[in-house]
C-alpha atoms as a PDB file:
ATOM      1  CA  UNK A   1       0.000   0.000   0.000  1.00  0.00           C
ATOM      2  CA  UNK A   2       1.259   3.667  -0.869  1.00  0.00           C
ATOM      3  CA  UNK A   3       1.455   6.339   1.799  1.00  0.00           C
ATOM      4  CA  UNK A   4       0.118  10.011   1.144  1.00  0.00           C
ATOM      5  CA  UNK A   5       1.194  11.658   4.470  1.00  0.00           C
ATOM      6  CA  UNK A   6       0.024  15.410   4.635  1.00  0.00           C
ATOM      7  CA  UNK A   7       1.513  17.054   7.587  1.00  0.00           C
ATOM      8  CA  UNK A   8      -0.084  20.333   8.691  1.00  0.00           C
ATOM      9  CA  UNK A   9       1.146  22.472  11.237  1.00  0.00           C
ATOM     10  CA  UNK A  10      -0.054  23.906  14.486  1.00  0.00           C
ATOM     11  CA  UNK A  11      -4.150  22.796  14.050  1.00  0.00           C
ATOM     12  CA  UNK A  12      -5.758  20.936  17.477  1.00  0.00           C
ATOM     13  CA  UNK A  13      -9.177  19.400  18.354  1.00  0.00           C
ATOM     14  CA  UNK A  14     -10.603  22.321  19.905  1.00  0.00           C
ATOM     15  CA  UNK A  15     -14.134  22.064  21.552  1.00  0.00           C
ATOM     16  CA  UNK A  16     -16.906  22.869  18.897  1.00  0.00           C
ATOM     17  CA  UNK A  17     -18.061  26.133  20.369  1.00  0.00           C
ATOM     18  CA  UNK A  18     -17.817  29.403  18.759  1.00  0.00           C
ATOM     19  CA  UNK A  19     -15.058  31.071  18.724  1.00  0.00           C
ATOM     20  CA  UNK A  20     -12.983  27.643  17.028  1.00  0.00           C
ATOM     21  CA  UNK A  21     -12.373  28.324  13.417  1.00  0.00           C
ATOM     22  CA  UNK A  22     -13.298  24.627  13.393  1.00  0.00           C
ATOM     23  CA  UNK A  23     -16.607  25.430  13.845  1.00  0.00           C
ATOM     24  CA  UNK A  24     -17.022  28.975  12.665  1.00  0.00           C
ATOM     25  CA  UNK A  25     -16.519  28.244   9.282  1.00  0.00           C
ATOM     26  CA  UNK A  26     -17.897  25.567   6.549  1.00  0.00           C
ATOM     27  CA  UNK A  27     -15.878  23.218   5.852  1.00  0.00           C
ATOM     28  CA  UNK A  28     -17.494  20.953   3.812  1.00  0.00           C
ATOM     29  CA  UNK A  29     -14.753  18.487   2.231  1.00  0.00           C
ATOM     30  CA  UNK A  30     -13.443  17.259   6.218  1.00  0.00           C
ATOM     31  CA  UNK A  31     -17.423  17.606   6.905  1.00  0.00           C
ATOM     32  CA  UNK A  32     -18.181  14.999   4.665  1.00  0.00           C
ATOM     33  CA  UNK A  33     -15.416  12.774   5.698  1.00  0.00           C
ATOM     34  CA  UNK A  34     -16.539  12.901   9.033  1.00  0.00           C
ATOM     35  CA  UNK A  35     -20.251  12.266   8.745  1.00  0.00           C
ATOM     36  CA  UNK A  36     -20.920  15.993   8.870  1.00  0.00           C
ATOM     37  CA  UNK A  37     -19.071  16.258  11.928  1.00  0.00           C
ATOM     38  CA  UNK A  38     -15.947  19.310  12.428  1.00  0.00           C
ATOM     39  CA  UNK A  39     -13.022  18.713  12.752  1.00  0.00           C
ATOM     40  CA  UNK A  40     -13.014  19.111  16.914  1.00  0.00           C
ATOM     41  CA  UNK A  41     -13.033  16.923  19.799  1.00  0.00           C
ATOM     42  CA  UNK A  42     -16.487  15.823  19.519  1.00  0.00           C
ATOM     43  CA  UNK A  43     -15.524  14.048  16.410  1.00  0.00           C
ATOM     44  CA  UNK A  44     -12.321  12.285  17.729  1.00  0.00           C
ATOM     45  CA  UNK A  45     -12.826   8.221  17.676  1.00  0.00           C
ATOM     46  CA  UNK A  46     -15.311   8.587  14.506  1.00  0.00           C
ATOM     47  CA  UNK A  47     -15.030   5.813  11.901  1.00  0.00           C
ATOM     48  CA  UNK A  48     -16.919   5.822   8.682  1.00  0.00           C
ATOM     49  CA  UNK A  49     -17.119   4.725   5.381  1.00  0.00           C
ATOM     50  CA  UNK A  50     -14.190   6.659   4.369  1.00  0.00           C
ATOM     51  CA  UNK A  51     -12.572   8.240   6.910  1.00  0.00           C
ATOM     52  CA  UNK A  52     -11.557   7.596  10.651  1.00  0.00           C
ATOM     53  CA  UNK A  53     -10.380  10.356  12.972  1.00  0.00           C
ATOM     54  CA  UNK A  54      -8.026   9.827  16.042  1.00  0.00           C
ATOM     55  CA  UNK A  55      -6.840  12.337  18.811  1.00  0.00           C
ATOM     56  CA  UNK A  56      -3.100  12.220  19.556  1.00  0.00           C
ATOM     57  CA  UNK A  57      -1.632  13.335  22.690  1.00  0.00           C
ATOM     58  CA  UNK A  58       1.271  15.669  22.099  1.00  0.00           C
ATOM     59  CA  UNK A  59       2.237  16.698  25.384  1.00  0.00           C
ATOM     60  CA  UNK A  60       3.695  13.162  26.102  1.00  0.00           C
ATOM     61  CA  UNK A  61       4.276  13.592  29.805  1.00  0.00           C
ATOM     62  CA  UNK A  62       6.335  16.784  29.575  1.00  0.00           C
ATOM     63  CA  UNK A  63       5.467  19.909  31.176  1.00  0.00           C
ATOM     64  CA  UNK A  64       4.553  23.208  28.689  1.00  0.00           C
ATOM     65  CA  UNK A  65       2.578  23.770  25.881  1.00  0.00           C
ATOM     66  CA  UNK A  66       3.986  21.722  22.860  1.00  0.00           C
ATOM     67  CA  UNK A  67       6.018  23.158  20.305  1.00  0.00           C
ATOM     68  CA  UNK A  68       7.184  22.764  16.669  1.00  0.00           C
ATOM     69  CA  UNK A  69      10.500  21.709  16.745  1.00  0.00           C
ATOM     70  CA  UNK A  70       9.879  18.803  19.508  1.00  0.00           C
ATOM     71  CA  UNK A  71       6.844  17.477  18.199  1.00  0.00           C
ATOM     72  CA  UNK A  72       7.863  17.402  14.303  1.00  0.00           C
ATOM     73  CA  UNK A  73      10.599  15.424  15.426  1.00  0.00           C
ATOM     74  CA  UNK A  74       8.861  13.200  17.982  1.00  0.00           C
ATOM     75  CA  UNK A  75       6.367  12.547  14.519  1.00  0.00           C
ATOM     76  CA  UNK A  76       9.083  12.386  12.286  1.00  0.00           C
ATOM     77  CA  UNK A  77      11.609   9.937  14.277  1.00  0.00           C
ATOM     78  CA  UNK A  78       9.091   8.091  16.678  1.00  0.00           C
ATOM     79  CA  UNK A  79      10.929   9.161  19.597  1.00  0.00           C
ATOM     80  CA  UNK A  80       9.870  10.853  22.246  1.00  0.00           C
ATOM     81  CA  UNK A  81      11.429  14.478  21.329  1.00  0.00           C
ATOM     82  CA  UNK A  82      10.380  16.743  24.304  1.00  0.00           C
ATOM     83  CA  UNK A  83      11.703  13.762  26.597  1.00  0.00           C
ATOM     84  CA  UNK A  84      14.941  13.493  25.212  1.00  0.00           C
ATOM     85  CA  UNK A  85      15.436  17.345  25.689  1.00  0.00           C
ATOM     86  CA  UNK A  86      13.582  17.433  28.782  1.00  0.00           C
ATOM     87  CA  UNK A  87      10.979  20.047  27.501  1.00  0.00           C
ATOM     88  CA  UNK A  88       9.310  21.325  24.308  1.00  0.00           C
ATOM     89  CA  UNK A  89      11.290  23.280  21.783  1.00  0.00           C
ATOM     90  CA  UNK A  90       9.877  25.848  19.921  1.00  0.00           C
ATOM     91  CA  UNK A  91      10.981  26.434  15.970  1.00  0.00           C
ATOM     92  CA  UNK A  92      13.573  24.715  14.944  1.00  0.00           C
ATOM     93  CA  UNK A  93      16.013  21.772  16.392  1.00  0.00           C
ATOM     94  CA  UNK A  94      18.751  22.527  18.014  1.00  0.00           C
ATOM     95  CA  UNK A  95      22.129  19.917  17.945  1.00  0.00           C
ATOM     96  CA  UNK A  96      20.547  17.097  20.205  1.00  0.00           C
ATOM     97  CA  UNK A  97      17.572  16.683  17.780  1.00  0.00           C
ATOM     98  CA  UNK A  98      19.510  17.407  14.450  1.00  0.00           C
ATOM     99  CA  UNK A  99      21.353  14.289  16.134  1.00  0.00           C
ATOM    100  CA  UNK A 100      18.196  12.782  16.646  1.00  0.00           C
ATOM    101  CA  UNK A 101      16.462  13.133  12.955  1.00  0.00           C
ATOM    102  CA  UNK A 102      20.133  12.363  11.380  1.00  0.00           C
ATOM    103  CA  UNK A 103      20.053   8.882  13.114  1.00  0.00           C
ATOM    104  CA  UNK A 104      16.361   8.326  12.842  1.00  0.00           C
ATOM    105  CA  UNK A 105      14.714  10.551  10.402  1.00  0.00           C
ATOM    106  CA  UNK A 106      10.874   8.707   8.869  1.00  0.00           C
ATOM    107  CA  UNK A 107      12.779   9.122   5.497  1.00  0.00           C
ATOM    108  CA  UNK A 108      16.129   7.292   6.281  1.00  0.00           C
ATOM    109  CA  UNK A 109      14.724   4.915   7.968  1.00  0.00           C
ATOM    110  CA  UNK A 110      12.209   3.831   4.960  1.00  0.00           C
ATOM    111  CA  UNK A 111      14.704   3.743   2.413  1.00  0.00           C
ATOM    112  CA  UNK A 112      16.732   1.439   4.813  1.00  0.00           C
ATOM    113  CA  UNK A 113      13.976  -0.743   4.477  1.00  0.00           C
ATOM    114  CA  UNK A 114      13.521  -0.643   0.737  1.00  0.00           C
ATOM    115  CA  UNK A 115      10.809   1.944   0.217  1.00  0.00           C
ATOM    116  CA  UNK A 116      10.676   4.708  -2.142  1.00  0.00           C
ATOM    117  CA  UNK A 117      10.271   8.040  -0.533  1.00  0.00           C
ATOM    118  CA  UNK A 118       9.801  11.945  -1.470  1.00  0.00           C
ATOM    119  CA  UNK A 119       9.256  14.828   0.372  1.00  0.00           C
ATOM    120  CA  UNK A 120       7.024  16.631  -2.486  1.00  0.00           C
ATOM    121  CA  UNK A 121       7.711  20.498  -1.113  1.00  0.00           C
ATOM    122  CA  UNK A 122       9.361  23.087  -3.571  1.00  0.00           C
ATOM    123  CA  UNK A 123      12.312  25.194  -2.261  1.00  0.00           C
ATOM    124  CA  UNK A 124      13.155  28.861  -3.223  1.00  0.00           C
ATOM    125  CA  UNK A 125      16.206  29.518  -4.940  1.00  0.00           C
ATOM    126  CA  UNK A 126      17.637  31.257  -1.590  1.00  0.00           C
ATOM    127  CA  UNK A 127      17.319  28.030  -0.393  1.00  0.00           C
ATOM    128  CA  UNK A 128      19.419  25.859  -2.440  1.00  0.00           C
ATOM    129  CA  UNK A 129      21.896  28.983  -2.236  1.00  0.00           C
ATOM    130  CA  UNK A 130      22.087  27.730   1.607  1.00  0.00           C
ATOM    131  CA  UNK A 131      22.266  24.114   0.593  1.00  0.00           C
ATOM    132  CA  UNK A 132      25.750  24.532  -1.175  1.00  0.00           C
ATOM    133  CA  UNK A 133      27.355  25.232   2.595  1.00  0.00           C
ATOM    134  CA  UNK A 134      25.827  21.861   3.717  1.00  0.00           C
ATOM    135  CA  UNK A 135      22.654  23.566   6.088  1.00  0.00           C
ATOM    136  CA  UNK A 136      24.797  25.254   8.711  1.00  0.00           C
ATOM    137  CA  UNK A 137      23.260  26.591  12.085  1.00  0.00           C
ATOM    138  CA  UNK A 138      20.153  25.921  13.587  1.00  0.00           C
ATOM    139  CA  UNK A 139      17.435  27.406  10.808  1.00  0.00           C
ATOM    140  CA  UNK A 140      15.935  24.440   9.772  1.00  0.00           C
ATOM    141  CA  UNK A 141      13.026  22.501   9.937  1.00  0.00           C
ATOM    142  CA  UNK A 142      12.405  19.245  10.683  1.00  0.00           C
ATOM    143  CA  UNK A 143      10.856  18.380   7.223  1.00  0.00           C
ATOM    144  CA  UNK A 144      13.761  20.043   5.454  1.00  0.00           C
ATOM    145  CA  UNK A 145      16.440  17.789   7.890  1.00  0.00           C
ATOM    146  CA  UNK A 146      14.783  15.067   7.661  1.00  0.00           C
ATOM    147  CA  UNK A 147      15.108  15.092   3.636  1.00  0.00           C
ATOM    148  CA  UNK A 148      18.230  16.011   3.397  1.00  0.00           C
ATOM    149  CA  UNK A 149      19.936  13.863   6.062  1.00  0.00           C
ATOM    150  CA  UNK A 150      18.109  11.043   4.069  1.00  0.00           C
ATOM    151  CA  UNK A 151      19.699  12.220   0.825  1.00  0.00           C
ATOM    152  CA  UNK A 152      16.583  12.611  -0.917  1.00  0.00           C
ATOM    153  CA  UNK A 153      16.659  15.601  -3.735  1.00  0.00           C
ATOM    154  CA  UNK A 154      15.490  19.184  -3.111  1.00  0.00           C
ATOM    155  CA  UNK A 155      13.009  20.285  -5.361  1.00  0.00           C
ATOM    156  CA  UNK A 156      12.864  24.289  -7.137  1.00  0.00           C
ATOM    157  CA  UNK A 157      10.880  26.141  -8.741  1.00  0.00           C
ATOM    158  CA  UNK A 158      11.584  24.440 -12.038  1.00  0.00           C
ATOM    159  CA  UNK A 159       9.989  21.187 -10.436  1.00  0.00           C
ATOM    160  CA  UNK A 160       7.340  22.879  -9.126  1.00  0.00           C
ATOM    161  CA  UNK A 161       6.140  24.469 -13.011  1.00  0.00           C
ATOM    162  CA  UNK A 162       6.370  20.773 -14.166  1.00  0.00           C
ATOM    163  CA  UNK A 163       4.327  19.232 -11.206  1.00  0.00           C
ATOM    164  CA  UNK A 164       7.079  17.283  -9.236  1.00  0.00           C
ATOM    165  CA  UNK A 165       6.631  19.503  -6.408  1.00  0.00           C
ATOM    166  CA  UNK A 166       4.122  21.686  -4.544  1.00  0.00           C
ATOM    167  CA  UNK A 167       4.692  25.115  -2.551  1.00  0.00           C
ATOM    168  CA  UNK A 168       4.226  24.747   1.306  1.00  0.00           C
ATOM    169  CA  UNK A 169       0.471  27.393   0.641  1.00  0.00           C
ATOM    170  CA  UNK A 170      -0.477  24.755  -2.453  1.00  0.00           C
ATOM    171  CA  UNK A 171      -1.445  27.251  -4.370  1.00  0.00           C
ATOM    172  CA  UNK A 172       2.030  29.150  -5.135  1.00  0.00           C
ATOM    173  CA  UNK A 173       0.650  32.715  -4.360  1.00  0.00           C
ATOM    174  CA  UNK A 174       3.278  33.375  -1.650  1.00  0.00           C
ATOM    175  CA  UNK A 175       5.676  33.097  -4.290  1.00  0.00           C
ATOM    176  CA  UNK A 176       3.576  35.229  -7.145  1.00  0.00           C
ATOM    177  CA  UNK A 177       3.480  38.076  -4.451  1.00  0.00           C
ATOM    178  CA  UNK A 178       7.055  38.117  -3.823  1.00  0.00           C
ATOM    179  CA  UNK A 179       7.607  38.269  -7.862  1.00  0.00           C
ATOM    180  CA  UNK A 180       8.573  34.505  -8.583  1.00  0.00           C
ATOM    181  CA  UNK A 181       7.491  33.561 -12.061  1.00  0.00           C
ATOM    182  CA  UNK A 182       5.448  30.660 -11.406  1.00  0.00           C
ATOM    183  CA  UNK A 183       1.729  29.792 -12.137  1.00  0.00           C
ATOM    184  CA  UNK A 184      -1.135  30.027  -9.260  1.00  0.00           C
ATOM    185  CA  UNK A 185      -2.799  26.988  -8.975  1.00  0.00           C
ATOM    186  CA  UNK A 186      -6.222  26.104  -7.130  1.00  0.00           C
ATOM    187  CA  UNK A 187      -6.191  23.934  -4.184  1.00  0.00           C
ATOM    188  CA  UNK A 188      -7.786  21.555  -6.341  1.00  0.00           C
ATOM    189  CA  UNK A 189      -5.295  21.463  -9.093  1.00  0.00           C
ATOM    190  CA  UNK A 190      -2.609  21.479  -5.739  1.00  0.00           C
ATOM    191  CA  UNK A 191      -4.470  18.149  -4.442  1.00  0.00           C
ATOM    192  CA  UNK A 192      -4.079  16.600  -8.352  1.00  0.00           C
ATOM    193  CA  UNK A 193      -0.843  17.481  -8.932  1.00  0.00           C
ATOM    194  CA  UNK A 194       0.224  15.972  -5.354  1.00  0.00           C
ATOM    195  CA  UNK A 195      -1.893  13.046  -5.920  1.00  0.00           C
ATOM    196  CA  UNK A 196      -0.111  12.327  -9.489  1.00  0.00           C
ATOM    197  CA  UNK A 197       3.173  12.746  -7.660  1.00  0.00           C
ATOM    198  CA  UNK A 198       2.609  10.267  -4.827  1.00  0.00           C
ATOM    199  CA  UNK A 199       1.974   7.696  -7.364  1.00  0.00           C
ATOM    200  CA  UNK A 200       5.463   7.461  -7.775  1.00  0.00           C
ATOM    201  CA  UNK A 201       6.672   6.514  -4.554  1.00  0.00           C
ATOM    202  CA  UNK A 202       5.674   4.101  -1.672  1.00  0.00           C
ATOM    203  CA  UNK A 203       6.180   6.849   0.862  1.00  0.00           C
ATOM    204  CA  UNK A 204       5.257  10.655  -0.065  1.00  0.00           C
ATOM    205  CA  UNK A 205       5.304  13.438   1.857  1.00  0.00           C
ATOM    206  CA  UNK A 206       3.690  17.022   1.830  1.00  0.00           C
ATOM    207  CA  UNK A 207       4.284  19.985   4.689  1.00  0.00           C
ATOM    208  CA  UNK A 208       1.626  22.894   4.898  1.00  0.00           C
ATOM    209  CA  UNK A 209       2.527  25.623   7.725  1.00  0.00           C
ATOM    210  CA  UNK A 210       0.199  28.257   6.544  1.00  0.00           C
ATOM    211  CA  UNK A 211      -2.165  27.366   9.161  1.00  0.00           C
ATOM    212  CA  UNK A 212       0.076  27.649  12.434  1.00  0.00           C
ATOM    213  CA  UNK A 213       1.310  31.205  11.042  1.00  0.00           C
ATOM    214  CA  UNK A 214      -2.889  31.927  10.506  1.00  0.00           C
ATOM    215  CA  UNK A 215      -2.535  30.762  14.308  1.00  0.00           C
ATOM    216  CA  UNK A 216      -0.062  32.862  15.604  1.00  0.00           C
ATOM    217  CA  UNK A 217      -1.429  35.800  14.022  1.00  0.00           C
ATOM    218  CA  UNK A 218      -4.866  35.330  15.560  1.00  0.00           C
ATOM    219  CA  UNK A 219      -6.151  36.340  12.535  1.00  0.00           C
ATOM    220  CA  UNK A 220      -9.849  34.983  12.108  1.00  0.00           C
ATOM    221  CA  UNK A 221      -9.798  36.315   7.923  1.00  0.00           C
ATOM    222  CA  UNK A 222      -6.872  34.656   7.848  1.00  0.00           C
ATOM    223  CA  UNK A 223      -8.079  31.649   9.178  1.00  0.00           C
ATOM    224  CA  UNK A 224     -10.979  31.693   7.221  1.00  0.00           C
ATOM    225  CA  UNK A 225      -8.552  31.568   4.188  1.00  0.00           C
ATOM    226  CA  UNK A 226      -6.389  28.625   5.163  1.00  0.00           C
ATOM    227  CA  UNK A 227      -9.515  26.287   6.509  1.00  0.00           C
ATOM    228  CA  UNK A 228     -11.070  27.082   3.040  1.00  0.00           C
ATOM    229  CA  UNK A 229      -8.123  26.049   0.770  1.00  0.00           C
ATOM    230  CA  UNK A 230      -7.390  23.041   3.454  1.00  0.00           C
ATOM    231  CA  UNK A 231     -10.958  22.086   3.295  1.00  0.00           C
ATOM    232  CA  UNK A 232     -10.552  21.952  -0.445  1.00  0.00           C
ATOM    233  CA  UNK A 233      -7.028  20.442  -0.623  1.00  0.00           C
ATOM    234  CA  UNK A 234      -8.162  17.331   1.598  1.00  0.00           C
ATOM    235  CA  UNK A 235     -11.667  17.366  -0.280  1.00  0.00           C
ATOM    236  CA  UNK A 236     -10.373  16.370  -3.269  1.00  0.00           C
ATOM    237  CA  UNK A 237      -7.251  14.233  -2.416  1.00  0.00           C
ATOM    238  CA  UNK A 238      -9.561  12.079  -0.257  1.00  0.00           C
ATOM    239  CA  UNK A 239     -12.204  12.156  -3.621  1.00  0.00           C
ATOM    240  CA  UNK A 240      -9.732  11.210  -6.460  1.00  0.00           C
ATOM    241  CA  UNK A 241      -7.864   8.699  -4.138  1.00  0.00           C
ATOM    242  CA  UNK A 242      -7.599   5.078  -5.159  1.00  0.00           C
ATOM    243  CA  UNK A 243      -8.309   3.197  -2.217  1.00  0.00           C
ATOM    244  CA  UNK A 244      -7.267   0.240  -3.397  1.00  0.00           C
ATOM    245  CA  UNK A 245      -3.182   1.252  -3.893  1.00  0.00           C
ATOM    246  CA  UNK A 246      -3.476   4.416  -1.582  1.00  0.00           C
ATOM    247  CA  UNK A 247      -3.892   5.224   1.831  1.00  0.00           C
ATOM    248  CA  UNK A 248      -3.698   8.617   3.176  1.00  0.00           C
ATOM    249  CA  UNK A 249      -2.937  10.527   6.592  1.00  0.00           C
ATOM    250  CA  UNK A 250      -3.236  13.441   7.837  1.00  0.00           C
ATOM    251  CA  UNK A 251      -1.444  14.928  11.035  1.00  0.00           C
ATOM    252  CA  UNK A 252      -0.413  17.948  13.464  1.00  0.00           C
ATOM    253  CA  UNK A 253       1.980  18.500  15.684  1.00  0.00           C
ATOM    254  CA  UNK A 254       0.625  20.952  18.183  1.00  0.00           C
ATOM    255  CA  UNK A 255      -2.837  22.771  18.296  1.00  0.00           C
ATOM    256  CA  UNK A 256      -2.922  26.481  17.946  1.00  0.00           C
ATOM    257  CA  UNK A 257      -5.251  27.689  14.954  1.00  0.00           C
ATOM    258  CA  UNK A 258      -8.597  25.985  16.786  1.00  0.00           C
ATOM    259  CA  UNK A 259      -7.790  28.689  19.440  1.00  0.00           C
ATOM    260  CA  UNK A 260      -7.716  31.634  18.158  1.00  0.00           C
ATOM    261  CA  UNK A 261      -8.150  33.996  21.408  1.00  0.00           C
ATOM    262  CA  UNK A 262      -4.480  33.563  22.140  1.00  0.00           C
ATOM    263  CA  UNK A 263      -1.290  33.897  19.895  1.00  0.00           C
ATOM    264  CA  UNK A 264       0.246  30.750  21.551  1.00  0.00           C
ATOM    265  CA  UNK A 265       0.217  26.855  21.056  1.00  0.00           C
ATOM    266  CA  UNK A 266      -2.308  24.550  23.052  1.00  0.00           C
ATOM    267  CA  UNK A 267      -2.395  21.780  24.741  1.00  0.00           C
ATOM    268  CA  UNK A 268      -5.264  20.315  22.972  1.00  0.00           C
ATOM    269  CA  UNK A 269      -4.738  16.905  21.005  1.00  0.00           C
ATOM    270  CA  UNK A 270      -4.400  16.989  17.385  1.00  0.00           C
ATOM    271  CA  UNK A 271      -5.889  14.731  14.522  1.00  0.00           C
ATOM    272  CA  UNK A 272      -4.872  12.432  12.817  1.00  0.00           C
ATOM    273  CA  UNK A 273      -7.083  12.098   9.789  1.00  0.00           C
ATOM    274  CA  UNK A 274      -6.981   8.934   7.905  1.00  0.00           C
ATOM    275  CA  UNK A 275      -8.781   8.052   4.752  1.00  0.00           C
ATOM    276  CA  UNK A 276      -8.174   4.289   3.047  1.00  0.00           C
ATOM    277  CA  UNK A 277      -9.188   0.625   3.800  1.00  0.00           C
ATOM    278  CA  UNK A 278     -11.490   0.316   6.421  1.00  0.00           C
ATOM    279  CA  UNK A 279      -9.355  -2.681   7.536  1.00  0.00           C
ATOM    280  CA  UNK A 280      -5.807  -0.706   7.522  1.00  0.00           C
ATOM    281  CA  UNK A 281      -7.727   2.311   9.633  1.00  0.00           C
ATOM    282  CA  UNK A 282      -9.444  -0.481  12.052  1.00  0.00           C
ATOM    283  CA  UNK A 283      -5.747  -1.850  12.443  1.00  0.00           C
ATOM    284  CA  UNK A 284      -4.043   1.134  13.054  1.00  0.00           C
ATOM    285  CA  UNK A 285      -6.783   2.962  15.418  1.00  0.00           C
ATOM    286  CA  UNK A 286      -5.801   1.269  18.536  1.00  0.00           C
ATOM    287  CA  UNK A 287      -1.882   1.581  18.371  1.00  0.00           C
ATOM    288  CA  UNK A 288      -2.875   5.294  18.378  1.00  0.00           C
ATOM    289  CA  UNK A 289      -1.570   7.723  21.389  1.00  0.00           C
ATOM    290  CA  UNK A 290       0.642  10.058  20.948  1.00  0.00           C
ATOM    291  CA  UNK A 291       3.338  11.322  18.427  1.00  0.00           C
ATOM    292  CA  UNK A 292       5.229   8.673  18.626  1.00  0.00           C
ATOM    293  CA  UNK A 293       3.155   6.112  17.418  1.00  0.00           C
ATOM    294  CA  UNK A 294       2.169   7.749  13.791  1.00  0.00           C
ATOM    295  CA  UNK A 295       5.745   6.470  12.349  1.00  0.00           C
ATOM    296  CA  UNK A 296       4.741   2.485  13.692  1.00  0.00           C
ATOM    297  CA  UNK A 297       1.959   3.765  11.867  1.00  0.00           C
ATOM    298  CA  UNK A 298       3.512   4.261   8.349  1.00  0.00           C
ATOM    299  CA  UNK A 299       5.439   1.434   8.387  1.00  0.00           C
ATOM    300  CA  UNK A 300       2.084  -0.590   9.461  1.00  0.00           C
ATOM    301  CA  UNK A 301       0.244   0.422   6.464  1.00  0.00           C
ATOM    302  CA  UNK A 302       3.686   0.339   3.702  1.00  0.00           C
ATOM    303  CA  UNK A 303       3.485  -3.437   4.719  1.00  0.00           C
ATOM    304  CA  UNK A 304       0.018  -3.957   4.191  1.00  0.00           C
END
């Protein structure tokens, strides 16, 4: 079975009150998933036709809100991150985790094991700039570690114009406001393109961040915004997916943008989305607790 593995940061499963983006605004693609339920805590433990929804701890037993750098690699190694520092890191990882996500990085491991893997994000040429001095300092995310101590290729702008890669907003407008020359897309030609793509590969996957920033900013237009072209992103991967070669996953790594009151990161759980073989979801559903368990997870499913 192939793996589509969307990774969004900084959404939780907020109580459906108002006031939760969740529930503020339509989102009819995750709706339908879901049985018409949002995507909040009510709905957490729902299995469908389609579709099964899990809450995932990502405290994991250390005290403080949880926090990008700790939890991306607690996801992205199957370690427990924040417990190996001793609390939850914020932006990016510092030496001890680079250590960590060299030696156990979701993308080095897999290709130990056989599996073809791709991280499908494009890269600005700044970037690749960078690259050429081996990425020095501690400016990094985990996504962009984890691909690069797994010695997986980078993908531009060029890739992204001849749909190998997609930009971190799907649609490329970030890049057409700062001047790049480089089509906008929909978030329904994003979710096709990405779909062709993971076809490729055992193991594919895609980072969106737009909706922790939304988060931070407290912004409820914003908000708005990203939910929409989420909502539409996820409507029609999970529509044009062929359940019978793909499966496909969706996961935080802290809550923020389902609580919008404060600028910081929650302690609420966060999803994880699945949409596939009822038998693969029914299988994985009870190994499911925290962080750590999503990359048991992947390898679960690749060997199904």
């Amino acid at each position: 079975m192939r793996l589509l593995f969307i990774f969004v940061d900084g959404i939780g499963l907020g109580p459906n009150e108002p006031g939760n983006p969740f529930t503020d605004n339509k989102t009819p693609g995750i709706s339908s998933l879901l049985n018409g339920l949002d995507l909040t805590i009510e709905a957490a433990g729902f299995t469908g036709k389609d579709a099964s929804l899990i809450d995932l701890d990502a405290v994991m037993g250390v005290n403080g809100l949880p926090q990008s750098a700790t939890g991306q690699a607690s996801i992205f190694t199957g370690h427990n991150a924040p417990a190996h520092l001793g609390y939850h890191l914020n932006g990016f990882p510092d030496e001890r985790l680079r250590k960590l996500l060299s030696d156990k990085g979701i993308f080095l491991q897999l290709k130990k094991r056989g599996y073809k893997v791709n991280f499908a994000n494009a890269y600005r040429p700044a970037f690749f700039e960078m690259l050429k001095r081996g990425l020095p300092g501690n400016s990094y995310s985990c996504s962009t570690l984890i691909t690069y101590y797994g010695g997986l290729p980078f993908y531009g702008l060029q890739d992204l114009k001849e749909g190998r890669a997609l930009y971190m907003d799907i649609t490329s407008e970030t890049l057409c406001r700062m001047g790049f020359d480089v089509p906008l897309i929909t978030p329904e030609q994003g979710a096709s393109h990405l779909l062709e793509i993971s076809k490729d590969y055992d193991f594919c996957l895609f980072e969106y961040f737009l909706s922790d920033l939304a988060g931070h900013l407290a912004d409820r237009d914003e908000a708005k915004r990203v939910l929409s072209d989420l909502d539409r992103f996820i409507s029609t991967i999970s529509s044009g997916l062929d359940q019978s070669e793909t499966f496909l996953m969706l996961a935080s790594d802290h809550g923020n943008l389902e609580f919008l009151s404060s600028r910081e990161h929650t302690a609420n759980p966060v999803p994880l989305l699945m949409v596939g073989s009822s038998k693969i979801r029914d299988t994985v559903a009870p190994t499911m607790k925290d962080l750590t368990d999503i990359l048991a997870a992947v390898n679960m499913i690749l060997e199904s």
